[in-house]
C-alpha atoms as a PDB file:
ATOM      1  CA  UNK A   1       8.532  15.289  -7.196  1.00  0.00           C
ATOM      2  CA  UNK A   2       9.684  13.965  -3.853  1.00  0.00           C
ATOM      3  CA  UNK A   3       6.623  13.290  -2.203  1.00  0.00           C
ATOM      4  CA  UNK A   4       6.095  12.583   1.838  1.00  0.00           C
ATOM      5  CA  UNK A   5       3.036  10.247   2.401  1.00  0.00           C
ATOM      6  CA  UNK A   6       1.660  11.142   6.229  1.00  0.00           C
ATOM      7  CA  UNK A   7       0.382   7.730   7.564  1.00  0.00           C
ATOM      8  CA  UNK A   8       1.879   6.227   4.505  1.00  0.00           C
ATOM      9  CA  UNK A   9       1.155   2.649   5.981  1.00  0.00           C
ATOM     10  CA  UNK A  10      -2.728   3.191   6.209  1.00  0.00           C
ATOM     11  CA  UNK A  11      -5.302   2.290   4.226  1.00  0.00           C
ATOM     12  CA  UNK A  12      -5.236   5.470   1.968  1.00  0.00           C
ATOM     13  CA  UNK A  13      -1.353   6.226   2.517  1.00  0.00           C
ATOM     14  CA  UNK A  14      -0.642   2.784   1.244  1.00  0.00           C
ATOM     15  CA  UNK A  15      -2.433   3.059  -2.034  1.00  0.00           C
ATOM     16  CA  UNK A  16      -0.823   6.281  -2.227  1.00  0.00           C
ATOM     17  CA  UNK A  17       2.607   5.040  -2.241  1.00  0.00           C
ATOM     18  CA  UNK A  18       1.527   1.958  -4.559  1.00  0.00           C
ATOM     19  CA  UNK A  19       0.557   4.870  -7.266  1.00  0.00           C
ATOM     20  CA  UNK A  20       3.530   6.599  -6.916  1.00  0.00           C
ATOM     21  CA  UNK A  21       5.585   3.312  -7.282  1.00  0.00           C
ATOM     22  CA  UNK A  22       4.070   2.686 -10.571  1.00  0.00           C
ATOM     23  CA  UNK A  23       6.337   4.514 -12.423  1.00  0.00           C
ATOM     24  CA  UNK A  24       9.353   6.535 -12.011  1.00  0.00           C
ATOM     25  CA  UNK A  25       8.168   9.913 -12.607  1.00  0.00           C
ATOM     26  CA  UNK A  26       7.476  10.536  -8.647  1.00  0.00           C
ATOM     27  CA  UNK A  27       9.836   9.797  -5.233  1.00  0.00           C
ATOM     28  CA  UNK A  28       8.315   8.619  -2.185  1.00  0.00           C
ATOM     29  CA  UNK A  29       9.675   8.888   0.997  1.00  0.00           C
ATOM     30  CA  UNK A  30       8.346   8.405   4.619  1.00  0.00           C
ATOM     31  CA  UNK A  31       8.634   7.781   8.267  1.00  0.00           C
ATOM     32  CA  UNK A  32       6.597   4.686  10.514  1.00  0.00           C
ATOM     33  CA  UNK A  33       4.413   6.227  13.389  1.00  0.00           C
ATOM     34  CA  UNK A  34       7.931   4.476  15.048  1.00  0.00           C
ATOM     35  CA  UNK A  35      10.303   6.767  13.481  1.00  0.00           C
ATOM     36  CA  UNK A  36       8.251   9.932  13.535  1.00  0.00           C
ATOM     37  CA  UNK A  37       5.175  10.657  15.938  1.00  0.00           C
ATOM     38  CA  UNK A  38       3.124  13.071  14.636  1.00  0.00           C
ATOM     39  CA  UNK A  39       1.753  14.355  17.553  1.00  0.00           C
ATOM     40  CA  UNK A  40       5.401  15.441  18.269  1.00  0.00           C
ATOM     41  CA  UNK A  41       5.614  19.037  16.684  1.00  0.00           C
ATOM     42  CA  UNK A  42       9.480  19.703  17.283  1.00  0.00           C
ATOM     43  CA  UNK A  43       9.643  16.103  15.940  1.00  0.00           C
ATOM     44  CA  UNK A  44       7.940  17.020  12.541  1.00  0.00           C
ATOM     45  CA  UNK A  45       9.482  20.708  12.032  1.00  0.00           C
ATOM     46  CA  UNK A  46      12.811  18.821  12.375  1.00  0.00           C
ATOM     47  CA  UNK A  47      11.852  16.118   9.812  1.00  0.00           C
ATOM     48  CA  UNK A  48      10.208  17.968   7.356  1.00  0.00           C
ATOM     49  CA  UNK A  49      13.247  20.786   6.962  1.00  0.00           C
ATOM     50  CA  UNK A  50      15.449  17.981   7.104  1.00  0.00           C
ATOM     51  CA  UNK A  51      13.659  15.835   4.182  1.00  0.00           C
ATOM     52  CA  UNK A  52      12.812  19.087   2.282  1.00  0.00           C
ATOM     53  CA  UNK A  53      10.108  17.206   0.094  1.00  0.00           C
ATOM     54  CA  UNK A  54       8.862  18.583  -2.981  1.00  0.00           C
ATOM     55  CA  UNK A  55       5.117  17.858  -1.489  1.00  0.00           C
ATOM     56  CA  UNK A  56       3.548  16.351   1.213  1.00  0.00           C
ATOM     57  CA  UNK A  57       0.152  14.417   1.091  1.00  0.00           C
ATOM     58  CA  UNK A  58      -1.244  13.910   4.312  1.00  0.00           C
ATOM     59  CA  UNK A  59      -3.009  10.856   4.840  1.00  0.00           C
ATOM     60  CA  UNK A  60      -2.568  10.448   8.680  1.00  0.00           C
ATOM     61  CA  UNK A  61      -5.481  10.923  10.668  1.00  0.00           C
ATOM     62  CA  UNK A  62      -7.083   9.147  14.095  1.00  0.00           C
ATOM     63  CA  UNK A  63     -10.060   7.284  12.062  1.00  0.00           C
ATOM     64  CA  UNK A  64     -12.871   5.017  13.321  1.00  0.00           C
ATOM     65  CA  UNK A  65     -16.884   3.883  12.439  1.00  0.00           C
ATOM     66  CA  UNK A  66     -19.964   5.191  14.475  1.00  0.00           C
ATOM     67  CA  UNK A  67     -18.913   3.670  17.616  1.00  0.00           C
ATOM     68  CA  UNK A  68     -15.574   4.676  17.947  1.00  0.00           C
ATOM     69  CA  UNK A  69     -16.620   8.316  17.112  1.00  0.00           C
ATOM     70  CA  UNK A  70     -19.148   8.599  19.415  1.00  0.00           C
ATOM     71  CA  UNK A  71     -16.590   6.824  22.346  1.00  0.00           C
ATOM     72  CA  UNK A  72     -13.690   9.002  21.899  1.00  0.00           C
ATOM     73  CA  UNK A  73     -15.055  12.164  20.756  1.00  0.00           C
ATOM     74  CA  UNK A  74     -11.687  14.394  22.815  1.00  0.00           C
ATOM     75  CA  UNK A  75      -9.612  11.577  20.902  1.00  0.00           C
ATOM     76  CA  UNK A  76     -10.906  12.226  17.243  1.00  0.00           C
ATOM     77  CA  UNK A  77     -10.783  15.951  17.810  1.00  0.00           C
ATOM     78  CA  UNK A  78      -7.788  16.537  19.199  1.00  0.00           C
ATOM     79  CA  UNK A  79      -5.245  14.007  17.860  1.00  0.00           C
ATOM     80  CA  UNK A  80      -6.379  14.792  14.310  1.00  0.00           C
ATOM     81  CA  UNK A  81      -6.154  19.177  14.886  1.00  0.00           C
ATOM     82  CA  UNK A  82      -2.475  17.835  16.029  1.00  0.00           C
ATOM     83  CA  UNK A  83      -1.459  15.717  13.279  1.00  0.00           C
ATOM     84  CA  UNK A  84      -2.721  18.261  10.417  1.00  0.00           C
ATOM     85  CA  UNK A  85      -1.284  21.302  12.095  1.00  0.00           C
ATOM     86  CA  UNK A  86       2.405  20.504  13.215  1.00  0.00           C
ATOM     87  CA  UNK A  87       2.454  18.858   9.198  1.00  0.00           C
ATOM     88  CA  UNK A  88       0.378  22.124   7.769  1.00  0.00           C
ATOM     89  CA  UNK A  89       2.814  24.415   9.577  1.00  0.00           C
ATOM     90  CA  UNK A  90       6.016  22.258   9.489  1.00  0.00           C
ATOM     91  CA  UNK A  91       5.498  22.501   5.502  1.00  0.00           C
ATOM     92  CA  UNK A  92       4.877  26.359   5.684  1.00  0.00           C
ATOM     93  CA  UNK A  93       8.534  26.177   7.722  1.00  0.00           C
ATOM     94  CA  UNK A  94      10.005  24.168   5.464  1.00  0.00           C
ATOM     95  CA  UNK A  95       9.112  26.227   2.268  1.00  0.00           C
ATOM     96  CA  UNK A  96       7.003  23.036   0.772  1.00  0.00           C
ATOM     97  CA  UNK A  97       5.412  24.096  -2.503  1.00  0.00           C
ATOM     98  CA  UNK A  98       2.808  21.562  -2.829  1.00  0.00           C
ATOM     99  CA  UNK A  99       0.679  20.111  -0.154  1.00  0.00           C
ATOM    100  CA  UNK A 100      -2.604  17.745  -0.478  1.00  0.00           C
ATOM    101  CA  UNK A 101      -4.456  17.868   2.645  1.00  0.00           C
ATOM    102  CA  UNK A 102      -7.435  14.610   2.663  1.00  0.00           C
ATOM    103  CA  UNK A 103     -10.625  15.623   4.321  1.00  0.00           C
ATOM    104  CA  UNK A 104     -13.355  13.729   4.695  1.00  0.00           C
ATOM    105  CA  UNK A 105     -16.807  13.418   3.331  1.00  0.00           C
ATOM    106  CA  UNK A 106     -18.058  13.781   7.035  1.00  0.00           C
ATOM    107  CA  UNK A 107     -17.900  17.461   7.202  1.00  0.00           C
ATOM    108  CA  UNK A 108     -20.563  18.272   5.316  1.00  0.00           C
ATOM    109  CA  UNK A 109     -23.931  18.959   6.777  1.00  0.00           C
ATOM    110  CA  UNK A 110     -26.304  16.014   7.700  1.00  0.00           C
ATOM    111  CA  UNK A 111     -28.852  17.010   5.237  1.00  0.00           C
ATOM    112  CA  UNK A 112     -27.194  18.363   2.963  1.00  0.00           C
ATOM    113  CA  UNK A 113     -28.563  18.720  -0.536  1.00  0.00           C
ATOM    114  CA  UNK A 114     -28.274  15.837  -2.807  1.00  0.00           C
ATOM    115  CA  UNK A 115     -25.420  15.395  -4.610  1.00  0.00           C
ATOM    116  CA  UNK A 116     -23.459  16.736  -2.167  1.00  0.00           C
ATOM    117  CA  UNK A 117     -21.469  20.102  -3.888  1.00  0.00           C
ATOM    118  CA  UNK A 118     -18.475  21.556  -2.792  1.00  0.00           C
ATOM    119  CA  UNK A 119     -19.879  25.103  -1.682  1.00  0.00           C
ATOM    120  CA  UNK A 120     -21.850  23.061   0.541  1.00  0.00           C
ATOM    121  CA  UNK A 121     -19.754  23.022   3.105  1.00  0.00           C
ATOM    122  CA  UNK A 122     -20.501  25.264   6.735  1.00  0.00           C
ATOM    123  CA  UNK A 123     -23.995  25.637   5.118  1.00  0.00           C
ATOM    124  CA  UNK A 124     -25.400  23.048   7.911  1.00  0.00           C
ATOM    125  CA  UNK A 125     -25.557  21.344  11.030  1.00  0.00           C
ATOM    126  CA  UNK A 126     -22.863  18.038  11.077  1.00  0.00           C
ATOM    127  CA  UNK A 127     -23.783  14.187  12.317  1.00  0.00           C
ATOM    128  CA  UNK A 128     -23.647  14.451  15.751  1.00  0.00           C
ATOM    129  CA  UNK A 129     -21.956  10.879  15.764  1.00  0.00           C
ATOM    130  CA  UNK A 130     -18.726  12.056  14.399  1.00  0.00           C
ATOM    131  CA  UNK A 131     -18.845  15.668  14.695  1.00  0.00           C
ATOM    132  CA  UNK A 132     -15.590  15.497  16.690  1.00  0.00           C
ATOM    133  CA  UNK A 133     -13.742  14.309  13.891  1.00  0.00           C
ATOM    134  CA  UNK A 134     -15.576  16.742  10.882  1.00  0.00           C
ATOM    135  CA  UNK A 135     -14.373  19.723  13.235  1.00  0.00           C
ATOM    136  CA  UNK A 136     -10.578  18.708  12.906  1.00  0.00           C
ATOM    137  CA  UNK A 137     -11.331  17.909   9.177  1.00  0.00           C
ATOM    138  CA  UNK A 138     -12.864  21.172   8.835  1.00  0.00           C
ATOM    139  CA  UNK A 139     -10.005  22.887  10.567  1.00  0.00           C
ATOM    140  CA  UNK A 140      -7.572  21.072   8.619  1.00  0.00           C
ATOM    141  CA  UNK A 141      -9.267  22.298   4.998  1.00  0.00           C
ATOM    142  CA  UNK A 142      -9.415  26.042   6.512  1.00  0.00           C
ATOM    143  CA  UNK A 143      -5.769  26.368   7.404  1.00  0.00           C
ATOM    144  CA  UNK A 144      -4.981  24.734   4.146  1.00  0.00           C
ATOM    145  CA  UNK A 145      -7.239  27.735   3.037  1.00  0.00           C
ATOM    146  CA  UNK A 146      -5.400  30.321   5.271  1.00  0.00           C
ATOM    147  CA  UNK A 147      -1.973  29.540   4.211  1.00  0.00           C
ATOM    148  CA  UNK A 148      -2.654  30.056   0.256  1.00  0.00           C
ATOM    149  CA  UNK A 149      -4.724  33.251   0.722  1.00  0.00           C
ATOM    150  CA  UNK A 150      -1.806  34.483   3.440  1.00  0.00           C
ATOM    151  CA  UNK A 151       1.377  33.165   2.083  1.00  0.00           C
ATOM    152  CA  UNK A 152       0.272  32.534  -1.590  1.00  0.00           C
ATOM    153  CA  UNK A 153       1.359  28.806  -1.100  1.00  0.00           C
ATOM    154  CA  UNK A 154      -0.343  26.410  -3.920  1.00  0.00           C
ATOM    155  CA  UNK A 155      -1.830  23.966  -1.446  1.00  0.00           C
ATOM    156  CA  UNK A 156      -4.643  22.142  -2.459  1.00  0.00           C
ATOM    157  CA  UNK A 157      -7.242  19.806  -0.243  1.00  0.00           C
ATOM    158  CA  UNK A 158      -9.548  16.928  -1.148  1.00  0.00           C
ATOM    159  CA  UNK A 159     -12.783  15.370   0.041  1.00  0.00           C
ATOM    160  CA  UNK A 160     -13.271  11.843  -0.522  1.00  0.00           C
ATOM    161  CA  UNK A 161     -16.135   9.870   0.046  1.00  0.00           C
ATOM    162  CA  UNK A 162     -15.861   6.623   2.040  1.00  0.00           C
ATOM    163  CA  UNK A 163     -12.835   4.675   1.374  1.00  0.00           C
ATOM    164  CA  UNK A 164     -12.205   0.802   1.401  1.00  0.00           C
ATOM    165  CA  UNK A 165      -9.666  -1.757   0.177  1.00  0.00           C
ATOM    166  CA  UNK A 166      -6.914  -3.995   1.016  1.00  0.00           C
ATOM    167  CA  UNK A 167      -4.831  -2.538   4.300  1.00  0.00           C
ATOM    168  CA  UNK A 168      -8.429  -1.669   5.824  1.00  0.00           C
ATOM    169  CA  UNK A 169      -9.382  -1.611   9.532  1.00  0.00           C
ATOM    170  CA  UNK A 170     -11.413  -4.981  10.065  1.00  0.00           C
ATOM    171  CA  UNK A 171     -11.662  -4.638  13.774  1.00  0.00           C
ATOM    172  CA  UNK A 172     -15.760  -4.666  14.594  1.00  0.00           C
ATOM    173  CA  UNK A 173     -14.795  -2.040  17.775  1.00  0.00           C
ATOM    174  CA  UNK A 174     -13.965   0.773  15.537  1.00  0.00           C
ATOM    175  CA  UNK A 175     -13.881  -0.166  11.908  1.00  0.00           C
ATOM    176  CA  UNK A 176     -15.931   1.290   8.894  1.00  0.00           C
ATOM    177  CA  UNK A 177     -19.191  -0.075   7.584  1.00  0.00           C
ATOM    178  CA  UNK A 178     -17.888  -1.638   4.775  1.00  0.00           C
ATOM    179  CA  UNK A 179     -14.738  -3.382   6.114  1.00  0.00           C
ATOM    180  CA  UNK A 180     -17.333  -4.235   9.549  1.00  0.00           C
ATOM    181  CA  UNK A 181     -19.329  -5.780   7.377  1.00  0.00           C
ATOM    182  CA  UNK A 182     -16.558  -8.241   5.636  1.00  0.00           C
ATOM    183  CA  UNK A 183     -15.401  -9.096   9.294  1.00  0.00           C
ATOM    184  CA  UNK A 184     -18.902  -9.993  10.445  1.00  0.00           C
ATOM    185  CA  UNK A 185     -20.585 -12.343   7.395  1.00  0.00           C
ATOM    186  CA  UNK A 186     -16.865 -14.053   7.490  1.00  0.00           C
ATOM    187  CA  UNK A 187     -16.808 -14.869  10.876  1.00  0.00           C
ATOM    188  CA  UNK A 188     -20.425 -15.912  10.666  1.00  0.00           C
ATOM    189  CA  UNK A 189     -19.791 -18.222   7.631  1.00  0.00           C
ATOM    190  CA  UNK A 190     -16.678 -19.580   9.331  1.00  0.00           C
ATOM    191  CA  UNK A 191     -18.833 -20.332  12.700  1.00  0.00           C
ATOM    192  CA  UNK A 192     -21.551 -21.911  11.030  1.00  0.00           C
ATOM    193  CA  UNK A 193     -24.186 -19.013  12.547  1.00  0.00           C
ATOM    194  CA  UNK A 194     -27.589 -19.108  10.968  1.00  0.00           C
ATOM    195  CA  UNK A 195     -27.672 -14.751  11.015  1.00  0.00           C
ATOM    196  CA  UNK A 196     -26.336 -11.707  11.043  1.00  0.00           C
ATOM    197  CA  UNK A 197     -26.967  -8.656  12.873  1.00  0.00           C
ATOM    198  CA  UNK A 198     -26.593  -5.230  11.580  1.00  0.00           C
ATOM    199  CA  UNK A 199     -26.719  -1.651  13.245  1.00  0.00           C
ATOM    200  CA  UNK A 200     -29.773   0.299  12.311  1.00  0.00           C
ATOM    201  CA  UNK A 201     -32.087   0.467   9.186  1.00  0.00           C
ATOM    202  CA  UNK A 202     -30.009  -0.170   6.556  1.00  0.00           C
ATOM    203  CA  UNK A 203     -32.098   2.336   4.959  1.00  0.00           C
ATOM    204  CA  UNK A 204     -28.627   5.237   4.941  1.00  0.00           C
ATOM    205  CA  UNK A 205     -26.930   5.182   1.456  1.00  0.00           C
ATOM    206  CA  UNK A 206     -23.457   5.373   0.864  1.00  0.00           C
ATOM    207  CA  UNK A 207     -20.863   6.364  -1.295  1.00  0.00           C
ATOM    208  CA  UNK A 208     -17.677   3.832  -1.256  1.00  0.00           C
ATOM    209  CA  UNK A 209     -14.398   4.619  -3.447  1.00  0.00           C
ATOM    210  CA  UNK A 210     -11.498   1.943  -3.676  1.00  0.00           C
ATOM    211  CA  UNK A 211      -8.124   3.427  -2.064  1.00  0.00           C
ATOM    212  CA  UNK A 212      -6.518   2.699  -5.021  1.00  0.00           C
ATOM    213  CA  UNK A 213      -8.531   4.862  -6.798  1.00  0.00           C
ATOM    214  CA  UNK A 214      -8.246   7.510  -4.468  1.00  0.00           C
ATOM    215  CA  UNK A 215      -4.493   6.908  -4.700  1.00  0.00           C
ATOM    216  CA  UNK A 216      -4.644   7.976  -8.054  1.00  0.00           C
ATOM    217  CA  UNK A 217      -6.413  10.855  -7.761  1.00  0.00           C
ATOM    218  CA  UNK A 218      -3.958  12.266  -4.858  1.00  0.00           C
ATOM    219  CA  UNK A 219      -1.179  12.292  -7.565  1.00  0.00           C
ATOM    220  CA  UNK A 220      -3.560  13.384 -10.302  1.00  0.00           C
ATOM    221  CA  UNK A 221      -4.603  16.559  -7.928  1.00  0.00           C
ATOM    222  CA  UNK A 222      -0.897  17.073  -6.907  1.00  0.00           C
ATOM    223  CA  UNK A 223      -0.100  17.095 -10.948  1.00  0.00           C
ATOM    224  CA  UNK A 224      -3.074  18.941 -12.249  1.00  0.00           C
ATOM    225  CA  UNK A 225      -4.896  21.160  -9.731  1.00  0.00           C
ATOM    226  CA  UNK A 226      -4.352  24.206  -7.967  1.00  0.00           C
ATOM    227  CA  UNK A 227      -7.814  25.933  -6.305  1.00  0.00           C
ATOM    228  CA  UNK A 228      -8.804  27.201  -2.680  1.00  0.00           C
ATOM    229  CA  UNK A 229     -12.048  24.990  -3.218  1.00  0.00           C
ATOM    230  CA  UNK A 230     -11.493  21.355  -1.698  1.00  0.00           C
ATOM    231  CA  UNK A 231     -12.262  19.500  -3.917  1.00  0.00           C
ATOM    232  CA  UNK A 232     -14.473  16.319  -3.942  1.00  0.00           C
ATOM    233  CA  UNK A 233     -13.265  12.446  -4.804  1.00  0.00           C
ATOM    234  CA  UNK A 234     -15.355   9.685  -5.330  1.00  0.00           C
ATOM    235  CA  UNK A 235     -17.559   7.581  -7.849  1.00  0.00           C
ATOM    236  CA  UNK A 236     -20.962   9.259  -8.044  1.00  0.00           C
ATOM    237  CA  UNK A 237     -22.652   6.866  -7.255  1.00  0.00           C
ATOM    238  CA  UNK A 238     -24.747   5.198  -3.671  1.00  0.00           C
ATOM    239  CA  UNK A 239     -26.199   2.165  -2.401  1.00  0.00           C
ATOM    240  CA  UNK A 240     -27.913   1.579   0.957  1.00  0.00           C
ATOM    241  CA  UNK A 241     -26.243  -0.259   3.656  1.00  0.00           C
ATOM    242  CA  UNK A 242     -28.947  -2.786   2.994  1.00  0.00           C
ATOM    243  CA  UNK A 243     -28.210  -3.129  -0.741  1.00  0.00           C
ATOM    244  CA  UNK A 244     -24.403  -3.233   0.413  1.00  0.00           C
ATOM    245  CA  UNK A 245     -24.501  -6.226   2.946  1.00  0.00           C
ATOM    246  CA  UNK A 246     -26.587  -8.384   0.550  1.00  0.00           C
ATOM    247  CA  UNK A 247     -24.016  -7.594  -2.090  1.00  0.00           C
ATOM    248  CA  UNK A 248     -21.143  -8.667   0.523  1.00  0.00           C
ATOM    249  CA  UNK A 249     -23.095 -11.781   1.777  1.00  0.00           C
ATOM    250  CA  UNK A 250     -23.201 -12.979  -1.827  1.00  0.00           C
ATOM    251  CA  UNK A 251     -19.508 -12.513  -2.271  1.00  0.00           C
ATOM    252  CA  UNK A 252     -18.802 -14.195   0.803  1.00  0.00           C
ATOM    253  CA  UNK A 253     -20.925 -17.016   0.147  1.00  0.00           C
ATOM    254  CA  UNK A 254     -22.494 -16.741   4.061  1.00  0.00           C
ATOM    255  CA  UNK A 255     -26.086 -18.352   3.817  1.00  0.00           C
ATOM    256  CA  UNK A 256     -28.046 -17.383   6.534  1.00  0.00           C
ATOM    257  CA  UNK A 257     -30.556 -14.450   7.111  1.00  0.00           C
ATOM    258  CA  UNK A 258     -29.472 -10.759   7.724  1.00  0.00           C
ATOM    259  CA  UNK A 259     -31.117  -9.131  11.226  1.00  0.00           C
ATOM    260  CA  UNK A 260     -31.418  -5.561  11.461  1.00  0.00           C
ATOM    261  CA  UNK A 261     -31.157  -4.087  15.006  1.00  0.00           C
ATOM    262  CA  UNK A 262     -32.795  -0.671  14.483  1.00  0.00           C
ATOM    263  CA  UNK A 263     -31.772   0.670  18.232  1.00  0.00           C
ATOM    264  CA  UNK A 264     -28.315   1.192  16.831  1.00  0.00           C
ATOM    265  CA  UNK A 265     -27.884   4.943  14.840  1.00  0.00           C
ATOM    266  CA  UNK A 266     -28.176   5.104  11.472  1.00  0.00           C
ATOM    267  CA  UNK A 267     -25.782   7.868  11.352  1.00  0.00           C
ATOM    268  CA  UNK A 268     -26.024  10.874   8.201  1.00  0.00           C
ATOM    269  CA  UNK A 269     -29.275   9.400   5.969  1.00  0.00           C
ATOM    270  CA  UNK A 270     -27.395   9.761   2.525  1.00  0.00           C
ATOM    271  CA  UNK A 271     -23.634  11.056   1.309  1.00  0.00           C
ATOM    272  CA  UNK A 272     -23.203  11.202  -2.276  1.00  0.00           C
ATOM    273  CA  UNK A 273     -20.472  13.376  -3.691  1.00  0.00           C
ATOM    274  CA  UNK A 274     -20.894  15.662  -6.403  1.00  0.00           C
ATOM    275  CA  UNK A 275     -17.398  14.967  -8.833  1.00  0.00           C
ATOM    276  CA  UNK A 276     -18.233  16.626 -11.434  1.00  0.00           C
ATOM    277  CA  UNK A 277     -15.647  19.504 -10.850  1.00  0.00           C
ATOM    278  CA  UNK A 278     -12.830  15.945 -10.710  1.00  0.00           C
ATOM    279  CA  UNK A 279     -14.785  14.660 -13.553  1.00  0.00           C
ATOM    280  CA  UNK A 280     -14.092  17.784 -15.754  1.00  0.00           C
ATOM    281  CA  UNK A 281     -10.313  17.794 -15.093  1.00  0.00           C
ATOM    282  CA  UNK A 282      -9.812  14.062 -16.410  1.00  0.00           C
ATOM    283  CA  UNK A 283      -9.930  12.012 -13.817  1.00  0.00           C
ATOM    284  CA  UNK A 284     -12.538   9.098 -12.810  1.00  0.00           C
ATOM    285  CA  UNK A 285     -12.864   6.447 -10.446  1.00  0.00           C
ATOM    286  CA  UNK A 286     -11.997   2.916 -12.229  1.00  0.00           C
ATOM    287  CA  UNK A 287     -12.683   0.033  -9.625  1.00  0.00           C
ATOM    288  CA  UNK A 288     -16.358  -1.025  -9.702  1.00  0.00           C
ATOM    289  CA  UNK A 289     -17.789  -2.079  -6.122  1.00  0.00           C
ATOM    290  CA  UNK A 290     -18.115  -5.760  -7.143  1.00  0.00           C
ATOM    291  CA  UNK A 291     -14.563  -6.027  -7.669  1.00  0.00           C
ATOM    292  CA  UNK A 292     -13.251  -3.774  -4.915  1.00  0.00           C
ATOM    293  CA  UNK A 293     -15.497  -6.105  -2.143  1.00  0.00           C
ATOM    294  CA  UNK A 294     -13.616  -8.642  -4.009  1.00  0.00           C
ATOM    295  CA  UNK A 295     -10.443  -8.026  -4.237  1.00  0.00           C
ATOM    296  CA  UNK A 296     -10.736  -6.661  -0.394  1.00  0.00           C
ATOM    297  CA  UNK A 297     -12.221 -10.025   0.780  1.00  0.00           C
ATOM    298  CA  UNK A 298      -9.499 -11.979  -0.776  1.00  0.00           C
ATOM    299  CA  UNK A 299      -6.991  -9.266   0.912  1.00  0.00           C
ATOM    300  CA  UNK A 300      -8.653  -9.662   4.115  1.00  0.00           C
ATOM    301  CA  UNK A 301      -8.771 -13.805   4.166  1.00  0.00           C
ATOM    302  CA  UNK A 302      -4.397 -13.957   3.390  1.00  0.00           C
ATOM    303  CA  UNK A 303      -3.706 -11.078   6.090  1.00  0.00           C
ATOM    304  CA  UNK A 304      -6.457 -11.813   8.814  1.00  0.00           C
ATOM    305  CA  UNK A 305      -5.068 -12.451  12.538  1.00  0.00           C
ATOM    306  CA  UNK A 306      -5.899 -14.859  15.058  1.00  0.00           C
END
């Protein structure tokens, strides 16, 4: 297949376009945010029948942590309904066959049931901190849902759990837990701080998949699955934010004690994804945590800025 990566220079498009690469089998092709602006829907119609790709994955979307969510709620909302309809219906113009559409783990309900399932979804009330964003997301998985029952089209979309890995937003404005926490025990090492403060508990528990492993699975889904149900990605397994910065303090080698400011939200108390449904079509996540911090630390020390 020719295959068009949306946001192919992100964290998630990158990996996607790594896997690809691997072998020969698969074509990628794509456009920088310079070349083609998303938000531009004449712009995208006219790319897309012009390119005529065998699929598109789309992996552009306006992301950000707790703070950045909560900031720019109009931003996260409507930037990301743009983006995922001018692709969803510049595909449907174009005739596209196959289309991946990448949710999020965020639009399930707040308290949802433990491992999180599927059919969960609409069953709930969302985290008010990024509701903005699980609307879009939302949106984006129903249209993907309208065009197959409408126009028969063998679209397909995913929900991953949180993602991390080498490309990753480090920026302590608007970046993820994981990647915020990196940023902040390496700048406290490098300054010679005695601590580190955190937002909230650290009580929340988390899912966290490697991109490279959710690369993979975008081509294994393209390849092998075909349902209206969006279907979950990630490892099946949690840790607490607290269990998570020890782990990246030890990896970082910063010495000094860990503060907890508990005035700052916590955000959704626990998101573990149910893959047993991925699990059962062959697929499994390979990188283990330890390495993935790892291998993102070393990533973030040879590319870091200023």
């Amino acid at each position: 297949m020719k295959i068009y990566v949306a946001g192919h220079r992100g964290l998630v498009g990158s990996a996607t376009v790594r896997e690809i690469e691997k072998d020969s089998k698969h074509v990628f092709v794509g456009q920088t945010r310079a070349e083609l602006d998303l938000l531009d829907r004449a712009a995208v119609f006219a790319y897309l029948a012009k390119e005529k790709p065998d699929a598109v994955i789309i992996a552009a979307a306006k992301v950000g942590g707790i703070q950045a969510n909560n900031t720019y709620p109009v931003e996260f909302l409507s930037q990301n309904l743009q983006i995922e309809t001018n692709l969803l219906d510049g595909a449907h113009a174009a005739g596209i066959e196959r289309v991946l559409f990448l949710g999020s783990s965020c639009v399930y309900p707040k308290f949802a049931q433990q491992p999180i399932r599927e059919e969960y979804l609409l069953t709930g009330e969302l985290e008010k901190t990024n509701e903005a964003y699980a609307l879009a997301k939302i949106s984006g998985l129903k249209l993907v849902q309208a065009y197959r029952n409408q126009f028969g089209h063998r679209w397909i979309s995913a929900m991953p759990t949180n993602m991390y890995g080498p490309g990753d937003n480090f920026d302590l404005e608007n970046s993820h837990v994981l990647p915020a926490l990196i940023r902040k025990f390496d700048d406290a090492k490098t300054s010679g701080a005695s601590s580190v403060t955190l937002w909230g508990s650290g009580s929340p528990r988390r899912e966290f998949l490697h991109a490279d492993d959710l690369g993979s699975a975008c081509i294994f889904l393209l390849e092998n699955y075909d349902d209206d149900i969006a279907i979950n990605v990630g490892v099946g397994e949690d840790v607490s934010i607290k269990e998570l910065a020890e782990k990246i303090k030890r990896i970082i080698g910063f010495e000094g004690t860990v503060e907890w400011d508990s005035s700052k939200p916590d955000g959704t108390p626990r998101k573990l994804l149910d893959v047993s449904r991925l699990t059962d079509l062959g697929w499994k996540a390979k990188i283990s945590l330890e390495d993935g911090i790892s291998s993102t630390y070393q990533w973030y020390k040879a590319n870091q800025k200023g």
